[in-house]
PDB file of N, CA and C in Angstrom:
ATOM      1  N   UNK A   1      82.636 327.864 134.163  1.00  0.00           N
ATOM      2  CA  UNK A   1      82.964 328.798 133.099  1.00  0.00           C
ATOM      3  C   UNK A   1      84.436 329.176 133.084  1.00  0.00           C
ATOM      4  N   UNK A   2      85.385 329.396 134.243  1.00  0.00           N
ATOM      5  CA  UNK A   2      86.571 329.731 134.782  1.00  0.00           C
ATOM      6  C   UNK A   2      87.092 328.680 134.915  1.00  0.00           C
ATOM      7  N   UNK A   3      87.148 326.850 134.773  1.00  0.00           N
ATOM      8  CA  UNK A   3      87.347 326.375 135.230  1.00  0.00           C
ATOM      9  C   UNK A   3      87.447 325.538 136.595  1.00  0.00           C
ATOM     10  N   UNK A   4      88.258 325.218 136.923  1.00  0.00           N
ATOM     11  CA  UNK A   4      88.274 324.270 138.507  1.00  0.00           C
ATOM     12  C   UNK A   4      88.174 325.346 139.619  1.00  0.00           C
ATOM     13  N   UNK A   5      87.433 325.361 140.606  1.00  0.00           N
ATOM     14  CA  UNK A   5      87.567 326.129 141.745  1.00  0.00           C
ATOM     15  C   UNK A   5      86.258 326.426 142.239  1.00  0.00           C
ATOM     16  N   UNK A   6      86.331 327.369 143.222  1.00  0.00           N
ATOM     17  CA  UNK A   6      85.302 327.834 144.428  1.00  0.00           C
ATOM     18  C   UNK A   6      84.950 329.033 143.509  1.00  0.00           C
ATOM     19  N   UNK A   7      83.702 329.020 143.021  1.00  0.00           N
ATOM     20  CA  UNK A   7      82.870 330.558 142.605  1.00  0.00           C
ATOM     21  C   UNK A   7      82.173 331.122 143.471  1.00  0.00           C
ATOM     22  N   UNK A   8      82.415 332.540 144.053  1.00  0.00           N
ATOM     23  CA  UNK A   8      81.301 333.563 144.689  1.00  0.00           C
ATOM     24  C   UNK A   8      80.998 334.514 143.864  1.00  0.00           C
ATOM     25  N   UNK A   9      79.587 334.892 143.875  1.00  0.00           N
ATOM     26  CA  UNK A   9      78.674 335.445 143.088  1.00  0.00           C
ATOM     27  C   UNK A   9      78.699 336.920 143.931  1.00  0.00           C
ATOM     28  N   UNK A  10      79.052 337.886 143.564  1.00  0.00           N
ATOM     29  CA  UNK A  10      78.299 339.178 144.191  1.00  0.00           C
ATOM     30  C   UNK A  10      76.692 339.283 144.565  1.00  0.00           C
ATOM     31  N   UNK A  11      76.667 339.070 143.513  1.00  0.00           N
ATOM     32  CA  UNK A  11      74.814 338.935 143.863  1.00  0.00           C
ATOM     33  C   UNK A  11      73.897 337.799 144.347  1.00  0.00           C
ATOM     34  N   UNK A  12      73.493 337.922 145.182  1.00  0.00           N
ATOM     35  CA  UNK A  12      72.790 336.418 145.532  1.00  0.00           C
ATOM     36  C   UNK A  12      72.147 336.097 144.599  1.00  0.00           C
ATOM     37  N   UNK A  13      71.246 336.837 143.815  1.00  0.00           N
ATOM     38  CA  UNK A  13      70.122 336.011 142.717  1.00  0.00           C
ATOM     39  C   UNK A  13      71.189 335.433 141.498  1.00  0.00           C
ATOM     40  N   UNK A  14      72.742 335.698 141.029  1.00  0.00           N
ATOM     41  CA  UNK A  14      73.050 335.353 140.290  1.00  0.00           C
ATOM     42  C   UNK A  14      72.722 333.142 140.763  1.00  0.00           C
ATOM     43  N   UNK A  15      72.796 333.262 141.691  1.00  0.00           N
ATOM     44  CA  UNK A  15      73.328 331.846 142.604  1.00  0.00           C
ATOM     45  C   UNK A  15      71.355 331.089 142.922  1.00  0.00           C
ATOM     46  N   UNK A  16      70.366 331.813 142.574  1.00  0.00           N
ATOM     47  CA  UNK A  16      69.350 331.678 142.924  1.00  0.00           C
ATOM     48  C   UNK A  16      68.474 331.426 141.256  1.00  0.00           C
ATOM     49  N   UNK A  17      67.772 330.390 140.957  1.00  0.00           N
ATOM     50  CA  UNK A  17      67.583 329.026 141.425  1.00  0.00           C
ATOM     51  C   UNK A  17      68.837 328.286 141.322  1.00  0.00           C
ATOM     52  N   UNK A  18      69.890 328.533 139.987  1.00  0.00           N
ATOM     53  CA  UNK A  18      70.418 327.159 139.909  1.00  0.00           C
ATOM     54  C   UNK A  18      71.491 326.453 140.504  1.00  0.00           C
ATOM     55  N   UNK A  19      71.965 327.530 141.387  1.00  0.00           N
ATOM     56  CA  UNK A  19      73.474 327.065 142.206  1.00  0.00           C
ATOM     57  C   UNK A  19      72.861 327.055 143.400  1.00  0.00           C
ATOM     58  N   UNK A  20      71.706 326.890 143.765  1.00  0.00           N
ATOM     59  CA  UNK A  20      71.550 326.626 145.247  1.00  0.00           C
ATOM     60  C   UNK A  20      70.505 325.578 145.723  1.00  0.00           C
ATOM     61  N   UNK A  21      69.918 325.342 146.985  1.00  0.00           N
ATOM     62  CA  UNK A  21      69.478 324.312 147.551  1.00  0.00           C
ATOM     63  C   UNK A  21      67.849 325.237 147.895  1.00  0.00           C
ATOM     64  N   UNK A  22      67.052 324.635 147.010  1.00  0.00           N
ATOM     65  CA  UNK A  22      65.494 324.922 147.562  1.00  0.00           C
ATOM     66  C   UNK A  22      64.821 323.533 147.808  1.00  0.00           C
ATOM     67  N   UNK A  23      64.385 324.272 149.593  1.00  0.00           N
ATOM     68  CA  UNK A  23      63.604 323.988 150.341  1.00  0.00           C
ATOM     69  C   UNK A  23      62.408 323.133 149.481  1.00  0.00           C
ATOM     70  N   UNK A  24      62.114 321.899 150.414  1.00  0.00           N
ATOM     71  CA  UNK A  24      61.048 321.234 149.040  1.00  0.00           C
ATOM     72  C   UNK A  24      59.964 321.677 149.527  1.00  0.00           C
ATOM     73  N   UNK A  25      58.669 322.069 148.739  1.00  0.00           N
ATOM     74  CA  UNK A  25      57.551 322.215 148.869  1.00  0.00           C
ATOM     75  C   UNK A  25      57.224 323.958 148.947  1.00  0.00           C
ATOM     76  N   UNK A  26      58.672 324.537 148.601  1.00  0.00           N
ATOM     77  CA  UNK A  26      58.249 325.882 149.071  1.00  0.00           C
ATOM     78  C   UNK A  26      59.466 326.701 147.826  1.00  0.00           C
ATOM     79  N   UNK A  27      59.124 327.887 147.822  1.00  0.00           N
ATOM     80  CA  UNK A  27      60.283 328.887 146.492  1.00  0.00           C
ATOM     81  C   UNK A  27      60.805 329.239 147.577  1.00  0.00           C
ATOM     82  N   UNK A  28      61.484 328.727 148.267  1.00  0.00           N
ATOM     83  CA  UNK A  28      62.474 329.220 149.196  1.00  0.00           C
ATOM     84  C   UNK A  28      63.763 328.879 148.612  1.00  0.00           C
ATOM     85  N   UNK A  29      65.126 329.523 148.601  1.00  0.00           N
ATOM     86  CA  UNK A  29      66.440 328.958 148.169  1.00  0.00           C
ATOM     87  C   UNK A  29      67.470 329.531 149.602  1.00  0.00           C
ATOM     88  N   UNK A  30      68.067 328.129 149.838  1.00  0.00           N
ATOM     89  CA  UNK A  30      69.386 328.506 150.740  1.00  0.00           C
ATOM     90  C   UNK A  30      70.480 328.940 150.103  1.00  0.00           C
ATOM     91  N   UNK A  31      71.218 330.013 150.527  1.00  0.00           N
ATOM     92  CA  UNK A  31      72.599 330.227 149.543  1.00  0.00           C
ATOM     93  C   UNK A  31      73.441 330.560 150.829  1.00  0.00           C
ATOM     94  N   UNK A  32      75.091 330.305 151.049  1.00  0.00           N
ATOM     95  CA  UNK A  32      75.574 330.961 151.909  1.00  0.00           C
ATOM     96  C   UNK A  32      76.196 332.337 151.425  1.00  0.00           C
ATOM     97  N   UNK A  33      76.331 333.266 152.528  1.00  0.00           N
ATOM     98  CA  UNK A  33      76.749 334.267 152.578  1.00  0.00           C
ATOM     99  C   UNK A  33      77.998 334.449 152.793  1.00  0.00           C
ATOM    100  N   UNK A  34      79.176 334.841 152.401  1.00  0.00           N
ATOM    101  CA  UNK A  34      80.650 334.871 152.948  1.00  0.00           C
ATOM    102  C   UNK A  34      81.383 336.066 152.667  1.00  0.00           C
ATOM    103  N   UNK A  35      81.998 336.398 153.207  1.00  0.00           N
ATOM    104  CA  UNK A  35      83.086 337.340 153.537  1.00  0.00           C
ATOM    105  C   UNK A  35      84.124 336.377 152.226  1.00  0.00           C
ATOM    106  N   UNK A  36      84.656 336.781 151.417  1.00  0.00           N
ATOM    107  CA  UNK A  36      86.102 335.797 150.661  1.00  0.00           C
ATOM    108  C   UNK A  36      87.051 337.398 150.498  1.00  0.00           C
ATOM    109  N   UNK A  37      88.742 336.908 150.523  1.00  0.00           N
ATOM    110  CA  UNK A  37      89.248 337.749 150.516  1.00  0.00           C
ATOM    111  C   UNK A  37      90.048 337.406 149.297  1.00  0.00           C
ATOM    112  N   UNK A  38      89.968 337.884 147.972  1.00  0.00           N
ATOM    113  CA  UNK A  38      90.073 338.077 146.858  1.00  0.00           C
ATOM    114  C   UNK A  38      91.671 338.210 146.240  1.00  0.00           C
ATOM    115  N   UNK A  39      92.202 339.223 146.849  1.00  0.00           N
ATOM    116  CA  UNK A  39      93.421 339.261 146.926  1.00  0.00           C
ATOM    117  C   UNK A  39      93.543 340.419 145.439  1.00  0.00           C
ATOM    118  N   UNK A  40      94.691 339.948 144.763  1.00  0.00           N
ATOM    119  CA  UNK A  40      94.797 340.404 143.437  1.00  0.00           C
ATOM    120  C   UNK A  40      94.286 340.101 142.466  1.00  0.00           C
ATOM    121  N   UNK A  41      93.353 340.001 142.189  1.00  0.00           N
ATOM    122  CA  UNK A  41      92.452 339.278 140.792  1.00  0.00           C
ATOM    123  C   UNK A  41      92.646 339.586 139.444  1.00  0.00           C
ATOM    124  N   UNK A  42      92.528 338.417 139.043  1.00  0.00           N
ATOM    125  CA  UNK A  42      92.871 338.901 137.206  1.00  0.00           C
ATOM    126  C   UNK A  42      91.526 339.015 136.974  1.00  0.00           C
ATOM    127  N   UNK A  43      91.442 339.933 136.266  1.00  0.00           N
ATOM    128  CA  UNK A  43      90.099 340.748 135.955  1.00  0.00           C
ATOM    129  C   UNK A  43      89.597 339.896 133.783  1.00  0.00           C
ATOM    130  N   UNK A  44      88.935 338.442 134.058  1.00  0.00           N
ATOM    131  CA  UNK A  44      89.113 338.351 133.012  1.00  0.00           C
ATOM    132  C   UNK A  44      87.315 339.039 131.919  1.00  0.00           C
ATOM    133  N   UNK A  45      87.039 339.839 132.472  1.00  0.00           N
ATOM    134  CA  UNK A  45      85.856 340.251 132.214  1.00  0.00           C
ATOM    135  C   UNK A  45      84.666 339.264 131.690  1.00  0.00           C
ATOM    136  N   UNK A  46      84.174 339.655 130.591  1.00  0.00           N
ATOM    137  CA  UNK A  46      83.048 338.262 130.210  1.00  0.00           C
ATOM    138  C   UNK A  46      83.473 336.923 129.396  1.00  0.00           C
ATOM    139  N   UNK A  47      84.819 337.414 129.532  1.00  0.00           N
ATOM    140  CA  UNK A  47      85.876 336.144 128.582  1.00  0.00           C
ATOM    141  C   UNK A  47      85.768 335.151 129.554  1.00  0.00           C
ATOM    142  N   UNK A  48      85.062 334.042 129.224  1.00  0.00           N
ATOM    143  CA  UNK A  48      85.445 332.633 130.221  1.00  0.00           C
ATOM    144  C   UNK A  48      86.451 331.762 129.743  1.00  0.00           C
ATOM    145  N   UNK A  49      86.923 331.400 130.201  1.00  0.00           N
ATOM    146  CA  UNK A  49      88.130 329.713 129.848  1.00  0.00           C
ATOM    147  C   UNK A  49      88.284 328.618 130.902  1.00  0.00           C
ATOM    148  N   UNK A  50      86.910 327.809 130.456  1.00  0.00           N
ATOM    149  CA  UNK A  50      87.595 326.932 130.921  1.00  0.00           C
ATOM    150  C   UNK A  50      88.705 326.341 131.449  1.00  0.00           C
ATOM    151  N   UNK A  51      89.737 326.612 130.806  1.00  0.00           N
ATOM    152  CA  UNK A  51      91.114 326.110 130.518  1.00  0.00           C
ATOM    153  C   UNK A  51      91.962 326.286 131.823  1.00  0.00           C
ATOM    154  N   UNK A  52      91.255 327.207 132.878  1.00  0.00           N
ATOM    155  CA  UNK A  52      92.045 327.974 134.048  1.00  0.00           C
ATOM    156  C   UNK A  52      92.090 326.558 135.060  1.00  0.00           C
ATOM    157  N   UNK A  53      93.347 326.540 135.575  1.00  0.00           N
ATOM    158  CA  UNK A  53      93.577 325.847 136.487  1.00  0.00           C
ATOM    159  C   UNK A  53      93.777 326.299 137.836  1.00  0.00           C
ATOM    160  N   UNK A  54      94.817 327.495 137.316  1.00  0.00           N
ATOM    161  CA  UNK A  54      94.983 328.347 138.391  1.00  0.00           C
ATOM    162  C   UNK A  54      95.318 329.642 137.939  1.00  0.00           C
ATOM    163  N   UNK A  55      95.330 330.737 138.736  1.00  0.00           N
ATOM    164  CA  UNK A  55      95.057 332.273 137.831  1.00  0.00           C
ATOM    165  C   UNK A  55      96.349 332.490 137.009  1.00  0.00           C
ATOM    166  N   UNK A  56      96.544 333.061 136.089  1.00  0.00           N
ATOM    167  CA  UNK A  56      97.660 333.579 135.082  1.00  0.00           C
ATOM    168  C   UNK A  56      98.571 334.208 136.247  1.00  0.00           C
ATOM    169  N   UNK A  57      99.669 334.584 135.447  1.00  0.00           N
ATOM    170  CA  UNK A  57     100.733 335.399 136.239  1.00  0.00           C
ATOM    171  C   UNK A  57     100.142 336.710 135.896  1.00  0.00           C
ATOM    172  N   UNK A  58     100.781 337.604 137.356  1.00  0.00           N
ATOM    173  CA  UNK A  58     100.493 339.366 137.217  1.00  0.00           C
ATOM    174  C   UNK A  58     101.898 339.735 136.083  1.00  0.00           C
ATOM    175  N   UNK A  59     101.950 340.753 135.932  1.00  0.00           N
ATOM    176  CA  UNK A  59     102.696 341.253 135.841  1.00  0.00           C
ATOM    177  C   UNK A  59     104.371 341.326 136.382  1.00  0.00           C
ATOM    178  N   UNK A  60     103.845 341.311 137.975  1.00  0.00           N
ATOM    179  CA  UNK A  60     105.210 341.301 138.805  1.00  0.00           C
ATOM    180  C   UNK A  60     106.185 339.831 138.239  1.00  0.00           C
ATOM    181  N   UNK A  61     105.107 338.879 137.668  1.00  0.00           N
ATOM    182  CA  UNK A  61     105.687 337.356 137.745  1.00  0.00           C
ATOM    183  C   UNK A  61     105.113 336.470 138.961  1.00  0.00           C
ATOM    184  N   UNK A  62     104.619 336.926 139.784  1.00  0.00           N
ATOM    185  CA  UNK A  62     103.795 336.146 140.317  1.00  0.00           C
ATOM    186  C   UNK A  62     102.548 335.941 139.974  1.00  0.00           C
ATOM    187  N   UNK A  63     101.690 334.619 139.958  1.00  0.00           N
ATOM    188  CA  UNK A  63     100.325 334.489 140.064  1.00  0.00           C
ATOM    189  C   UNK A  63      99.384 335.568 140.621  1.00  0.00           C
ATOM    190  N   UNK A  64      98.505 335.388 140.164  1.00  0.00           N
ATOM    191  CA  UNK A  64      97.692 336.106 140.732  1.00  0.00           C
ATOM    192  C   UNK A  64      96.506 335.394 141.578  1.00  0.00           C
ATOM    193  N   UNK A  65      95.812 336.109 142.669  1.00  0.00           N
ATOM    194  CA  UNK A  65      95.449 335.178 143.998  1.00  0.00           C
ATOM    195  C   UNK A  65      94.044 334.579 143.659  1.00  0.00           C
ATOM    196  N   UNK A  66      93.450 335.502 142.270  1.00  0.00           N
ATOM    197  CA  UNK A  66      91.930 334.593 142.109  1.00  0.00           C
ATOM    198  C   UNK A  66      92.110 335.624 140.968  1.00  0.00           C
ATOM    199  N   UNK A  67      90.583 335.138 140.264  1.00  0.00           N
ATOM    200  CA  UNK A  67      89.996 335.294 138.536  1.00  0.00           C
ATOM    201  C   UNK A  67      88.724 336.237 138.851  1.00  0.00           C
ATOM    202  N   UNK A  68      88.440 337.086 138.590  1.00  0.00           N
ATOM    203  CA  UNK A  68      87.375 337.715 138.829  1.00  0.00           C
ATOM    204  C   UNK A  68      86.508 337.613 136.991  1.00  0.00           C
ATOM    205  N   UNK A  69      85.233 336.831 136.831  1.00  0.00           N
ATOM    206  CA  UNK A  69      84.626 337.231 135.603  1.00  0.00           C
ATOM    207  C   UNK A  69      83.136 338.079 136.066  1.00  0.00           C
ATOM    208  N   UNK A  70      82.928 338.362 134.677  1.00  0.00           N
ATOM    209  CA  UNK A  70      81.451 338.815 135.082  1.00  0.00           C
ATOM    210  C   UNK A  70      80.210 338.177 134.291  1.00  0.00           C
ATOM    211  N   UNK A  71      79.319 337.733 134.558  1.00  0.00           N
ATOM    212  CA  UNK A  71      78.309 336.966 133.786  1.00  0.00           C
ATOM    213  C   UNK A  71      76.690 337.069 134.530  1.00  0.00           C
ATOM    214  N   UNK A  72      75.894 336.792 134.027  1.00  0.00           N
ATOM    215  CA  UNK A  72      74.192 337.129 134.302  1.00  0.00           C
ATOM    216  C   UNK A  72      74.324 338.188 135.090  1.00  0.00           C
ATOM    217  N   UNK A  73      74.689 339.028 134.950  1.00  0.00           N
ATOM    218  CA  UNK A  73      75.079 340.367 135.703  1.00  0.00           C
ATOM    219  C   UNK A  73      75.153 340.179 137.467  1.00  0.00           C
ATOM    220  N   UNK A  74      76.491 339.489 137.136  1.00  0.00           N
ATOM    221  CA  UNK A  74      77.163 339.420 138.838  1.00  0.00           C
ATOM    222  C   UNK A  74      78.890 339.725 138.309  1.00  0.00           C
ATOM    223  N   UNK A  75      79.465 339.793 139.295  1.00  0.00           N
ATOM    224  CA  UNK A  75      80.612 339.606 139.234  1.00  0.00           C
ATOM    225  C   UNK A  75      80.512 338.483 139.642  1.00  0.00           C
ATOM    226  N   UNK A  76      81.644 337.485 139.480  1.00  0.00           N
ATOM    227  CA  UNK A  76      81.606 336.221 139.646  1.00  0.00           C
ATOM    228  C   UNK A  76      83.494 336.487 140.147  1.00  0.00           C
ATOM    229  N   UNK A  77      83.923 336.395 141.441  1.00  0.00           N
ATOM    230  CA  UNK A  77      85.145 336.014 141.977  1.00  0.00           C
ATOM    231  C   UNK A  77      85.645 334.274 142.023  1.00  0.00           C
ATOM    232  N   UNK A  78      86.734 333.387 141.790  1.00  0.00           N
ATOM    233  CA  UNK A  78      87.049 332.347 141.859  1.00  0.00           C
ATOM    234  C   UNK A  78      88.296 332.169 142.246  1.00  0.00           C
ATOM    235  N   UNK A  79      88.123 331.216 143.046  1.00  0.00           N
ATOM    236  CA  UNK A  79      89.276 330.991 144.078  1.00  0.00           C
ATOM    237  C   UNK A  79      89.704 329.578 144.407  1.00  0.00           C
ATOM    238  N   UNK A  80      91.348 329.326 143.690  1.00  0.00           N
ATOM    239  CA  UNK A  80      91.309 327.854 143.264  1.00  0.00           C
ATOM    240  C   UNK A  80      92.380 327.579 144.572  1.00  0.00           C
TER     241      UNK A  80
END
């Protein structure tokens, strides 16, 4: 939705069934759990673009360190 990169989901069920690995024969789903350190995020709310390669500039003129959207009610952090 954000383009190229690593998505973490706040919520595990956002990531549960379709971004994860179930166990065959059973409704079990593996998802990992992680600590990610986010940094300055551009906050692009439910606006997705594809188009992102890497996060926009802040303000200061530097990039910013990841994209934070929000969608199926998670926050969704990305980190290229």
């Amino acid at each position: 939705m954000w383009g190229r990169g690593i998505y973490f989901a706040v919520n595990a069920n956002y990531s549960c069934p379709n971004y994860s690995y179930q166990i065959p024969g059973t409704k079990t789903y593996e998802v990992f759990a992680a600590y990610v350190i986010t940094g300055n995020a551009y906050d692009s709310g439910s606006k997705s673009s594809n188009a992102y390669r890497e996060p926009p500039l802040a303000p200061t003129g530097k990039p910013h360190d990841s994209i934070k959207g929000h969608t199926n009610g998670s926050e969704v952090y990305i980190v290229y």
